[in-house]
Protein backbone atom coordinates (compact mmCIF):
# COMPACT_ATOMS: atom_id res chain seq x y z
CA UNK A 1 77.65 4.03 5.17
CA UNK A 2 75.26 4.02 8.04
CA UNK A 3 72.54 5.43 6.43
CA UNK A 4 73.12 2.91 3.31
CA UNK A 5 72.71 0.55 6.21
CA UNK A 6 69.69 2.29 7.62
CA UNK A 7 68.02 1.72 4.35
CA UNK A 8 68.77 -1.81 3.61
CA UNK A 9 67.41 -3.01 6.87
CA UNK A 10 64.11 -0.63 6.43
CA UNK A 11 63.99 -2.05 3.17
CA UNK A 12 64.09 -5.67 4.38
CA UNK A 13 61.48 -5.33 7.06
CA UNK A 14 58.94 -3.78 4.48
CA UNK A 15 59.40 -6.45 2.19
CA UNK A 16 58.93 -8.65 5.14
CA UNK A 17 55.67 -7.61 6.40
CA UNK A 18 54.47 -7.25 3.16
CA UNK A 19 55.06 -11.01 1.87
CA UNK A 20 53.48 -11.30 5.36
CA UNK A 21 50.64 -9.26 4.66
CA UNK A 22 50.59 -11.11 0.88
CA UNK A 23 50.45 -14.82 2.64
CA UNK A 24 47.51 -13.89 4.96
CA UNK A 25 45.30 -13.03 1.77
CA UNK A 26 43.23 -16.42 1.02
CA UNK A 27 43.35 -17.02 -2.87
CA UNK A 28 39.74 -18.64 -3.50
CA UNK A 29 38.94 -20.17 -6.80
CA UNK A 30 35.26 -19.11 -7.17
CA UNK A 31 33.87 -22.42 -9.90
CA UNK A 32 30.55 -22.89 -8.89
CA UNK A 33 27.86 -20.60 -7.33
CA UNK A 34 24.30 -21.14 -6.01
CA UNK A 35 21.66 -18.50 -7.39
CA UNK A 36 19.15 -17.76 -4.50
CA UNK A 37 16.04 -15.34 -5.78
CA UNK A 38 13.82 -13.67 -3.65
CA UNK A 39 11.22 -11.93 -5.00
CA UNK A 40 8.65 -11.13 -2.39
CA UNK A 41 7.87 -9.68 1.10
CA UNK A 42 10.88 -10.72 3.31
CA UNK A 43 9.45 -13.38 6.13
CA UNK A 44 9.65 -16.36 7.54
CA UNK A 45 9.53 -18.42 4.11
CA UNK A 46 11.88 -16.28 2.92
CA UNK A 47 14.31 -17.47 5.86
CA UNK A 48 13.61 -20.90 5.13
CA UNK A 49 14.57 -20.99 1.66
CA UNK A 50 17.49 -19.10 2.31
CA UNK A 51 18.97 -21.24 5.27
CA UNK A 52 17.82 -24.74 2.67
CA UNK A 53 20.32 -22.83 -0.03
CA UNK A 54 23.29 -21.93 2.48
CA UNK A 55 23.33 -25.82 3.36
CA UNK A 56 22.89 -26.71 -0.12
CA UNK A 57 25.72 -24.78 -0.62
CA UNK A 58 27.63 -26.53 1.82
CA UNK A 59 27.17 -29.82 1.41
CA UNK A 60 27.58 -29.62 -2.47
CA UNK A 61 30.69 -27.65 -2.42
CA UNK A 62 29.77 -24.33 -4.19
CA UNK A 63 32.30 -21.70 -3.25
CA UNK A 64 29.93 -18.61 -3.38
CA UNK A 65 25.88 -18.08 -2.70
CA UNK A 66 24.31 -15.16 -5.41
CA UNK A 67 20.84 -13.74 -3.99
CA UNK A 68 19.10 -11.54 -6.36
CA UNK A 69 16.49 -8.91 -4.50
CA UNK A 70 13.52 -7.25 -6.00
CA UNK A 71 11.53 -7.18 -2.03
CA UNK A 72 9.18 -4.34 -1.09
CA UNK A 73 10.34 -5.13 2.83
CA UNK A 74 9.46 -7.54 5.35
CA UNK A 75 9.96 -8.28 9.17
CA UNK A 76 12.47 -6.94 10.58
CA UNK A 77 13.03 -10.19 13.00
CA UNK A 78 13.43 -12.42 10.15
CA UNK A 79 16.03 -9.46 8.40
CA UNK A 80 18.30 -9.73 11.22
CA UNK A 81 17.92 -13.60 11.01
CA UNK A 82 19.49 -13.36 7.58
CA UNK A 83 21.63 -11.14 8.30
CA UNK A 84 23.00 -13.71 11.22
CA UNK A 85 23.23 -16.48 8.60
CA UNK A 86 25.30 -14.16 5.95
CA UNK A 87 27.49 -13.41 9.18
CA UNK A 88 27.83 -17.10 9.95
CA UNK A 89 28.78 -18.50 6.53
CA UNK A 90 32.32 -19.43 5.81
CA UNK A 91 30.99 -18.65 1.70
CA UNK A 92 31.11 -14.96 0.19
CA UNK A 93 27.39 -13.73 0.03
CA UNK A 94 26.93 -11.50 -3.50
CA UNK A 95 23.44 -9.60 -3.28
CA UNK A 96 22.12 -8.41 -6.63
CA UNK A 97 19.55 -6.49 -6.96
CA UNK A 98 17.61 -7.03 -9.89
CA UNK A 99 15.69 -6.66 -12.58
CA UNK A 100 15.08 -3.48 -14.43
CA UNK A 101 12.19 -2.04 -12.01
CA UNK A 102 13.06 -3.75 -9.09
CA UNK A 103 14.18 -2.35 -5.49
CA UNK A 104 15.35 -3.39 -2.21
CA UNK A 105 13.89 -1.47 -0.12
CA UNK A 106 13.14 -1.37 4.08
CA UNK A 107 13.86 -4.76 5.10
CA UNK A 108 15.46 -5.78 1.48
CA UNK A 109 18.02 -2.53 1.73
CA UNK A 110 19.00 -4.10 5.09
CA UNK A 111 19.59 -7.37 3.75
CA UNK A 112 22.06 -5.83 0.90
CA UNK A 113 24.44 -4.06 3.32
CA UNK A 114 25.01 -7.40 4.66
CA UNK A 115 26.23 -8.69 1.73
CA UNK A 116 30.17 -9.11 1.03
CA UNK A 117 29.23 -8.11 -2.88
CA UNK A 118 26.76 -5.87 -3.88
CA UNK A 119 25.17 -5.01 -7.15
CA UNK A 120 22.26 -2.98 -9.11
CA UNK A 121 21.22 -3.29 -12.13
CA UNK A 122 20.67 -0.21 -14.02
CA UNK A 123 17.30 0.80 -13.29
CA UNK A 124 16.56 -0.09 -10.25
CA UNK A 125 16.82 1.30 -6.39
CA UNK A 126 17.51 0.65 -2.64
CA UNK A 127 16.46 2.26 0.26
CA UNK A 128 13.31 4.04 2.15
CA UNK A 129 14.05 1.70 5.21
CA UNK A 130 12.07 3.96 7.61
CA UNK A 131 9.49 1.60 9.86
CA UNK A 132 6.24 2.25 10.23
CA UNK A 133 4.70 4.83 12.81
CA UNK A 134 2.59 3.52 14.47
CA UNK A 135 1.32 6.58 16.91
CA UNK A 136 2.63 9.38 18.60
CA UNK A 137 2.12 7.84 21.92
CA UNK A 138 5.02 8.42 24.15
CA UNK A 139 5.95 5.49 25.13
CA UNK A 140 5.32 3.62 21.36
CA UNK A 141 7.52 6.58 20.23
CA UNK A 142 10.33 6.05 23.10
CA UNK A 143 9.94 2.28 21.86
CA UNK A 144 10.08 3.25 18.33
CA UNK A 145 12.95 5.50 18.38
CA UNK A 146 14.88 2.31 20.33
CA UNK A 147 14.29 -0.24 17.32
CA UNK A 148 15.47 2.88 14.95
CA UNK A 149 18.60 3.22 16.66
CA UNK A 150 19.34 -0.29 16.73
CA UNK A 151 18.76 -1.04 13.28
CA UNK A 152 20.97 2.49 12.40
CA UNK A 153 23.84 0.85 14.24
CA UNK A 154 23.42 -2.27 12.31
CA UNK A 155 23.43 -1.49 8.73
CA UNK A 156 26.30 0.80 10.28
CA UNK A 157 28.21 -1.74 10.96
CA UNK A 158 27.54 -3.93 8.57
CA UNK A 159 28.36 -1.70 5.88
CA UNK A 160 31.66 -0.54 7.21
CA UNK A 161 32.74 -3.54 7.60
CA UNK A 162 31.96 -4.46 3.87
CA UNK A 163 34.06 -1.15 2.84
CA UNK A 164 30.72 0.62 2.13
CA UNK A 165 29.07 3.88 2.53
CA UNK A 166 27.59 3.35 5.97
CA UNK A 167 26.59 7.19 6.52
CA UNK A 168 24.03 6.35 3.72
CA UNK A 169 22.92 3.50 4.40
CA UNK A 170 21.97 4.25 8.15
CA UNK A 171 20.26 7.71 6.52
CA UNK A 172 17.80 4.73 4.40
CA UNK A 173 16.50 4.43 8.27
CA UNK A 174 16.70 7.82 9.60
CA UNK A 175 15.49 9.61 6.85
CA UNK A 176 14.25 7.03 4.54
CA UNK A 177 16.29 8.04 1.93
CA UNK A 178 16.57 5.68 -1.30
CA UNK A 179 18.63 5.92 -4.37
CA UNK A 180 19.09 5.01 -7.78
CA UNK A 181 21.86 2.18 -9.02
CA UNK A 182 24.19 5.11 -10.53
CA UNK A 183 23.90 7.32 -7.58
CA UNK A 184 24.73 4.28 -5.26
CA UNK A 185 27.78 3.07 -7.09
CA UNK A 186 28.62 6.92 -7.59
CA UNK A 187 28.21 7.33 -3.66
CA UNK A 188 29.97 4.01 -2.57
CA UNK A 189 27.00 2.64 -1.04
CA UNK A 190 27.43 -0.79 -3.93
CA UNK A 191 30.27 -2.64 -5.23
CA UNK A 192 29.10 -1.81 -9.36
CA UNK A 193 26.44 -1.84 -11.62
CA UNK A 194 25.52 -5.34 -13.49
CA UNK A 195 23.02 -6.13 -15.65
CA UNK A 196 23.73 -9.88 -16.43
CA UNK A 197 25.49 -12.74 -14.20
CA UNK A 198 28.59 -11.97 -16.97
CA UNK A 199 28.92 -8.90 -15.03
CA UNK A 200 28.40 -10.70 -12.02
CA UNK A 201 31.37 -12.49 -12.96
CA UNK A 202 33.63 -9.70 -14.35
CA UNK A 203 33.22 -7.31 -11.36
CA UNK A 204 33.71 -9.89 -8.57
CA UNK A 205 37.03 -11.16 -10.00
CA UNK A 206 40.62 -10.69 -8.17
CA UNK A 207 38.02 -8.72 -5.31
CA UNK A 208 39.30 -9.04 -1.83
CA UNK A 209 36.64 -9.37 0.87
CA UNK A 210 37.00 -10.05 4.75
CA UNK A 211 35.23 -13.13 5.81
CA UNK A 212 35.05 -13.75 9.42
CA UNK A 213 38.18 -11.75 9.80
CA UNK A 214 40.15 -13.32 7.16
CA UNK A 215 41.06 -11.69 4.02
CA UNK A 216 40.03 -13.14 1.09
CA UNK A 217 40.99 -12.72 -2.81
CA UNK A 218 38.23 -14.07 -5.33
CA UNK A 219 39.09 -15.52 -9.10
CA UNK A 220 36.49 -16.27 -10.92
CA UNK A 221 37.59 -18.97 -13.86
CA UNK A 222 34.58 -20.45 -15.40
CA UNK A 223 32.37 -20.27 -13.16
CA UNK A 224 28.77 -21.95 -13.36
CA UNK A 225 25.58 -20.24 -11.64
CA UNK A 226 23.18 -22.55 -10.63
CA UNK A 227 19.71 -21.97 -9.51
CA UNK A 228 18.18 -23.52 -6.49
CA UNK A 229 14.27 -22.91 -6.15
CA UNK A 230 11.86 -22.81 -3.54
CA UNK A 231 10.23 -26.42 -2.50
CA UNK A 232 6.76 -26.70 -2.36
CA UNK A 233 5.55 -26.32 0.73
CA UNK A 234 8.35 -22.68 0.95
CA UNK A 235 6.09 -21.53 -2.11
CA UNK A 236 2.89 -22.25 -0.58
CA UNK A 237 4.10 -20.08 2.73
CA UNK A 238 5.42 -17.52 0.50
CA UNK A 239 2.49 -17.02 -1.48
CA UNK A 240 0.14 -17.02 1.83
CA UNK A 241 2.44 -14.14 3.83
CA UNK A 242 1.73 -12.00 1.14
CA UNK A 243 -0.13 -9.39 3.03
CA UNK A 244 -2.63 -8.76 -0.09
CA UNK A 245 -3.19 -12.60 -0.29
CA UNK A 246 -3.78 -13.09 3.27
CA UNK A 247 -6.27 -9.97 3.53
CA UNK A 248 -8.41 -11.10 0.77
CA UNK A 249 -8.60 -14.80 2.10
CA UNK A 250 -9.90 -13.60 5.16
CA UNK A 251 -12.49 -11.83 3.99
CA UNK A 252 -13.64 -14.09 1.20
CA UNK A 253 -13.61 -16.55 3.62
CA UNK A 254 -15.59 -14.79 6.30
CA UNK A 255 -18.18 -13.47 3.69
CA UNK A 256 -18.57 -16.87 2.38
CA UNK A 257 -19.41 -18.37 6.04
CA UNK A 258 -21.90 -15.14 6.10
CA UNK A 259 -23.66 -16.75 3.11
CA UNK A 260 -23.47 -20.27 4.83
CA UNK A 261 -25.22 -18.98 7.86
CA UNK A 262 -27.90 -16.78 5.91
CA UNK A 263 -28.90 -19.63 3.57
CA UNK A 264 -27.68 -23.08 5.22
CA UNK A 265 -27.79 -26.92 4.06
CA UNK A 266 -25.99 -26.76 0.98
CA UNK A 267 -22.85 -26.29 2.73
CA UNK A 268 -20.68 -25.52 0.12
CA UNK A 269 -20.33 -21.78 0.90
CA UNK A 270 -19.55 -22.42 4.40
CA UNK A 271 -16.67 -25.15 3.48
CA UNK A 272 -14.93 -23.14 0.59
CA UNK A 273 -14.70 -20.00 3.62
CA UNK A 274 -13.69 -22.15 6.29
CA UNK A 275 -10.54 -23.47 3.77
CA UNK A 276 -10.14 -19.70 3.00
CA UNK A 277 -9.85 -18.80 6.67
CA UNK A 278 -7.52 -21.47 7.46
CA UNK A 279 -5.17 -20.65 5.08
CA UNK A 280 -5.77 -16.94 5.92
CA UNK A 281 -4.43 -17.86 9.45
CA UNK A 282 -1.19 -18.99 8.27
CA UNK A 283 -0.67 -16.15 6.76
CA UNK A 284 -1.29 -14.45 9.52
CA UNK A 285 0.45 -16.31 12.09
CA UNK A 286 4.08 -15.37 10.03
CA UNK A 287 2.69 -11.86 9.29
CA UNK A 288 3.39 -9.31 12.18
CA UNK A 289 -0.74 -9.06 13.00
CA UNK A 290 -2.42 -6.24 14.14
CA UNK A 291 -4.80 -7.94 16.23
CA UNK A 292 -6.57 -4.55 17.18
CA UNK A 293 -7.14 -3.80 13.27
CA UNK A 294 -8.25 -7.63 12.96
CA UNK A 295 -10.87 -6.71 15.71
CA UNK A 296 -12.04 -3.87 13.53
CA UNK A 297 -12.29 -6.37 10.95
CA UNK A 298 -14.50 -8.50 12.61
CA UNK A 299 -16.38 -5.58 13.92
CA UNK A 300 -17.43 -4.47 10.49
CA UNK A 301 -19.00 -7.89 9.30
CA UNK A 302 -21.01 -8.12 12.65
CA UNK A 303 -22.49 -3.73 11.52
CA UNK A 304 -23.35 -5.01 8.58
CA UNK A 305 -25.15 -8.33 9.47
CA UNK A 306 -27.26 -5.90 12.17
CA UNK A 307 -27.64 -4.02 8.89
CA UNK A 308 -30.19 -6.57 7.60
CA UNK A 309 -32.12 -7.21 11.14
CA UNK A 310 -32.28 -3.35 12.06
CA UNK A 311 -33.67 -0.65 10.77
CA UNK A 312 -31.01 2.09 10.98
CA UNK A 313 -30.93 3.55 8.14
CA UNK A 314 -27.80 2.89 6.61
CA UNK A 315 -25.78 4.24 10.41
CA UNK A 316 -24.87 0.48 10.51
CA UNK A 317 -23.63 0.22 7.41
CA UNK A 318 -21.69 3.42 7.71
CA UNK A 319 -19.79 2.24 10.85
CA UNK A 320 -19.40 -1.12 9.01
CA UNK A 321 -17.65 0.06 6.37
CA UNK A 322 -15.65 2.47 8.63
CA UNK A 323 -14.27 -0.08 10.84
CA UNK A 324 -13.62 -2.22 8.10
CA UNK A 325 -11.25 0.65 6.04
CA UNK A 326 -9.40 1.57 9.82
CA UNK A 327 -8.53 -2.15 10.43
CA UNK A 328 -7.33 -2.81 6.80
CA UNK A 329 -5.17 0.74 7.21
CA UNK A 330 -3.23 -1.02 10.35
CA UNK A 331 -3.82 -4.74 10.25
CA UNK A 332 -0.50 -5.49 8.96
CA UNK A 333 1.37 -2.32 11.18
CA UNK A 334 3.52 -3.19 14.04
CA UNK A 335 6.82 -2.41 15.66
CA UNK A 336 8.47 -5.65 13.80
CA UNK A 337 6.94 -4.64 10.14
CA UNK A 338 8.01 -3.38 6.72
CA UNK A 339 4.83 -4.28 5.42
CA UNK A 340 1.56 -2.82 4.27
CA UNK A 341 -1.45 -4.00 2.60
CA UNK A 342 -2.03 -2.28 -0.99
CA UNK A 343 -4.23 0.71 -0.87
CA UNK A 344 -5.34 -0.92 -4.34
CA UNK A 345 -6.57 -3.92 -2.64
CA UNK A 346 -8.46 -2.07 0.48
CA UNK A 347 -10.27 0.47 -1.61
CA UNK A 348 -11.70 -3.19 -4.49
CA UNK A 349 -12.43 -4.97 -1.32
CA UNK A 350 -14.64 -1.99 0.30
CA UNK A 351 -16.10 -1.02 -3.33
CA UNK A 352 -17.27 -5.06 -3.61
CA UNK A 353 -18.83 -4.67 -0.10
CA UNK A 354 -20.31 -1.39 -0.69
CA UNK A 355 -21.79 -2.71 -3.80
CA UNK A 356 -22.87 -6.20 -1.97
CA UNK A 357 -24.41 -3.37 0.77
CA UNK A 358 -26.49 -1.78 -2.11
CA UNK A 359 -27.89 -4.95 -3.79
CA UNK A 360 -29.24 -6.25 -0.33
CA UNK A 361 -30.67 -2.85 0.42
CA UNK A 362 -32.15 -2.60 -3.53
CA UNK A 363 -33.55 -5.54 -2.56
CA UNK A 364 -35.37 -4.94 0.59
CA UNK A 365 -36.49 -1.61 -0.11
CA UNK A 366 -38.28 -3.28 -3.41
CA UNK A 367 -39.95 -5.73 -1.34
CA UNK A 368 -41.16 -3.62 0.94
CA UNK A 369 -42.41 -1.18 -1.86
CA UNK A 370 -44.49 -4.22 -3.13
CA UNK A 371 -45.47 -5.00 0.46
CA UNK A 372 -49.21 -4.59 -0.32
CA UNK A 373 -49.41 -7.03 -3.00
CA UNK A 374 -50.73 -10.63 -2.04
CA UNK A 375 -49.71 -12.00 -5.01
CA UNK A 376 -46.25 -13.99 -4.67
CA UNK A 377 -44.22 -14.74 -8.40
CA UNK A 378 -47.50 -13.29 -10.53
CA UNK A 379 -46.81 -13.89 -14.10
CA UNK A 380 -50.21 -12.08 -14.89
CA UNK A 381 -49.92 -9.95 -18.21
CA UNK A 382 -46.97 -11.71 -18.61
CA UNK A 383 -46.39 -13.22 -22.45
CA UNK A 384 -45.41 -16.75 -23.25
CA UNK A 385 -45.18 -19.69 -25.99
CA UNK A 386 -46.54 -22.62 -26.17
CA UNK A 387 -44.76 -26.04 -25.55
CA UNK A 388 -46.76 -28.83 -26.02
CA UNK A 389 -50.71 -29.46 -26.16
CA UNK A 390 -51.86 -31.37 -23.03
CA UNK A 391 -55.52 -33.49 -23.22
CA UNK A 392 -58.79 -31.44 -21.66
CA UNK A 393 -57.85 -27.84 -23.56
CA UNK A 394 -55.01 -27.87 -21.37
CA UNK A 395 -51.23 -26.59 -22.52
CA UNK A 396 -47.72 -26.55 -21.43
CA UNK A 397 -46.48 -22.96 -21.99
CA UNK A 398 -42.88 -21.74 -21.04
CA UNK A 399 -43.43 -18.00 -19.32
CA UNK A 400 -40.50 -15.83 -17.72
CA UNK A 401 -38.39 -18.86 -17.82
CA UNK A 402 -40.61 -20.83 -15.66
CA UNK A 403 -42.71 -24.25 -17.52
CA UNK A 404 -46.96 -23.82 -16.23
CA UNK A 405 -49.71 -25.72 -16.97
CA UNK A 406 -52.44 -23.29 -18.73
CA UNK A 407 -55.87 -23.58 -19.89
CA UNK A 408 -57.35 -21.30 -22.99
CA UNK A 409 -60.75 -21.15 -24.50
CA UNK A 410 -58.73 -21.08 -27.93
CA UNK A 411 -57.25 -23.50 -30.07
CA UNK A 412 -53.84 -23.53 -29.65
CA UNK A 413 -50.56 -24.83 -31.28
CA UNK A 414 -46.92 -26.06 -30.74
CA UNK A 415 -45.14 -22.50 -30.67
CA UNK A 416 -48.12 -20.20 -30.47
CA UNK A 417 -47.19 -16.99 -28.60
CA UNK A 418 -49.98 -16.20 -25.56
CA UNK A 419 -50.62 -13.49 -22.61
CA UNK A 420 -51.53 -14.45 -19.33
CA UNK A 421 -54.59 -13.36 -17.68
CA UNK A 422 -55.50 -15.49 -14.56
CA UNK A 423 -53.19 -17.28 -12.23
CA UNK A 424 -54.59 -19.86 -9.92
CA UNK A 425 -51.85 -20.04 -7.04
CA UNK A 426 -54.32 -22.97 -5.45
CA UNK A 427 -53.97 -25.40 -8.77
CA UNK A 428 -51.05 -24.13 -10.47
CA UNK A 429 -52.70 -23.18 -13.16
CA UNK A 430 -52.88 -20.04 -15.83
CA UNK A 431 -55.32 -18.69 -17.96
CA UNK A 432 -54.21 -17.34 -21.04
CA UNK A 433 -55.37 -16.03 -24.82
CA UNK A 434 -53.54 -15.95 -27.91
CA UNK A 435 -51.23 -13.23 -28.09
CA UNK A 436 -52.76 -11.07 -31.76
């Protein structure tokens, strides 16, 4: 009898604490959802557009935000930024990472283990969050292995508190590790494996997620996705913190103020660079600027202006071009990046000056070849037609492109083909016979 007793009053606390347990789970019809998609370097733009679609969100009553990923990394200031506005939303944040090809990696993978969903689509990858080393200075090393740690601890966190594998995703840091979408769902490091927003939608319903503490079941019963966009002046800032964009602005723009300076008056060189320049430096002011490398930079365009006003036989040029591959290496490599500028686009933008390099030295070693000649322009031996019969024996005659008066001893006609053989520089004048 006592231990009928015994089990009756177990039975009834259980049953208790679990209709407890079963109240304190929020039931959250999931209707309408607010597609975010990022699909470049992770920066300040980026945090913009993402902080416009959280209010959005808020003010127009959408239960859930959806970001989709395909990010080669970014700053890791404006990472933990996004991470703090996923951590203050009251609305479950569903990264997907997508499509076929894409990746979130360094900064991107970071942003993904603070998500309260997270997806793949087959195809695709995450990881290889390693930063940059930058030397093997002690101290930048000490500093290095600091911001490391920190970041370790993070994604840590972050993804045990979203039930995830966060072993893995701190070894994305450590050891830059990155994996496919199988092996991640495989290894518990994402939620599933969706390749439209009907997966999406399938794999997120009756989930329960912890929001700000609070447990919380999502059903999703026709539900719309709705796209919000970037505005205009977010795309403009996006485009311009491109690293490649920003790099090749700058030095279109300072070769074009080169040209200005060599040749001035027509100004239009020097105002196209100067635009290119500016917009170069607001790329630069939300990039994470190596202003050492930038120096480099600089350096190089100042070698090979010397080039042209000293004879060094080519050592300029040399030192030119070296500075100008070591600063493109490291202008965009700092403590606070997960960026770096295309090897692709350094090794076209040295070819083009290398090749600009040969045509002004093709050019000066010609002239001083023909040094010795006094005549300027000769178009002696040169062959012609005639245009048009002028009074006195005189002709208009079309030679090398260029339109001279000539005088011949011969009768000539409209369309006649002639040779030069005399040039008067004094009158402007050519002497010339009919071609036989």
């Amino acid at each position: 009898m006592k231990s009928f007793t015994l089990f009756l009053f177990l039975t009834l606390v259980s049953s208790i604490v679990y209709a407890s347990e079963t109240n304190l789970i929020q039931q959250r019809d999931i209707q309408k959802i607010i597609r975010l998609d990022i699909n470049s370097s992770i920066n300040p733009a980026t945090y913009s557009y993402l902080q416009a679609g959280f209010k959005e969100a808020n003010e127009n009553e959408y239960q859930a935000v959806l970001i989709t990923i395909n990010t080669p990394g970014g700053l890791v200031s404006t990472t933990k930024e996004i991470l703090t506005l996923f951590g203050d939303s009251d609305l479950p944040v569903i990264v997907w990472i997508r499509p076929e090809g894409a990746s979130a990696t360094s900064a991107g993978a970071i942003i993904s283990a603070g998500a309260h969903l997270l997806y793949m689509a087959e195809g695709t990858n995450i990881g290889a969050a390693t930063p940059i080393e930058m030397s093997g200075d002690i101290k930048q090393s000490d500093a290095r292995s600091k911001a490391i740690n920190d970041l370790v601890a993070l994604v840590e966190s972050l993804a045990e508190a979203r039930g995830r594998n966060g072993k893995l995703f701190s070894e994305m840091i450590e050891k830059a590790s990155s994996f496919k979408s199988v092996e991640a769902k495989e290894k518990s490091l994402i939620d599933g494996i969706a390749n439209s927003t009907k997966d999406i939608k399938e794999l997120s319903h009756d989930k329960t997620i912890k929001i700000k503490g609070n447990q919380v079941k999502l059903n999703f019963v026709n539900t719309q996705i709705i796209s919000y966009g970037m505005d205009l002046g977010q795309k403009l800032l996006d485009i311009l913190a491109n690293p490649s964009t920003a790099y090749i602005l700058f030095i279109i723009g300072a070769g074009l103020i080169y040209l200005e300076l060599q040749a001035p008056g027509g100004f239009i060189a020097g105002s196209i660079g100067t635009v290119c320049l500016v917009l170069a430096g607001i790329g630069f002011q939300v990039l994470p600027l190596n202003f050492g490398a930038l120096g480099l930079i600089v350096l190089s365009f100042i070698l090979l202006i010397m080039e042209v006003y000293i004879t060094s036989f080519g050592i300029l040029t040399i030192a030119g071009l070296a500075a100008l591959i070591s600063g493109s290496l490291f202008l965009f490599r700092t403590d606070d990046a997960y960026l770096h500028l295309s090897h692709t686009v350094i090794a076209s933008t040295v070819s083009a000056v290398v090749a600009f390099a040969g045509l002004i030295a093709y050019v000066i070693i010609r002239d001083r070849k023909n040094g010795h000649q006094e005549e300027f322009n000769s178009m002696k031996n040169k062959e012609g037609v005639v245009l048009e019969k002028l009074p006195d024996n005189f002709y208009q005659i079309k030679v090398a492109g260029e339109v001279w008066k000539a005088s011949c001893k011969e009768n000539l006609s409209t369309g006649d083909f002639v040779r030069v053989i005399e040039q008067d520089d004094n009158k402007m004048v050519l002497t010339v016979q009919s071609k036989v």
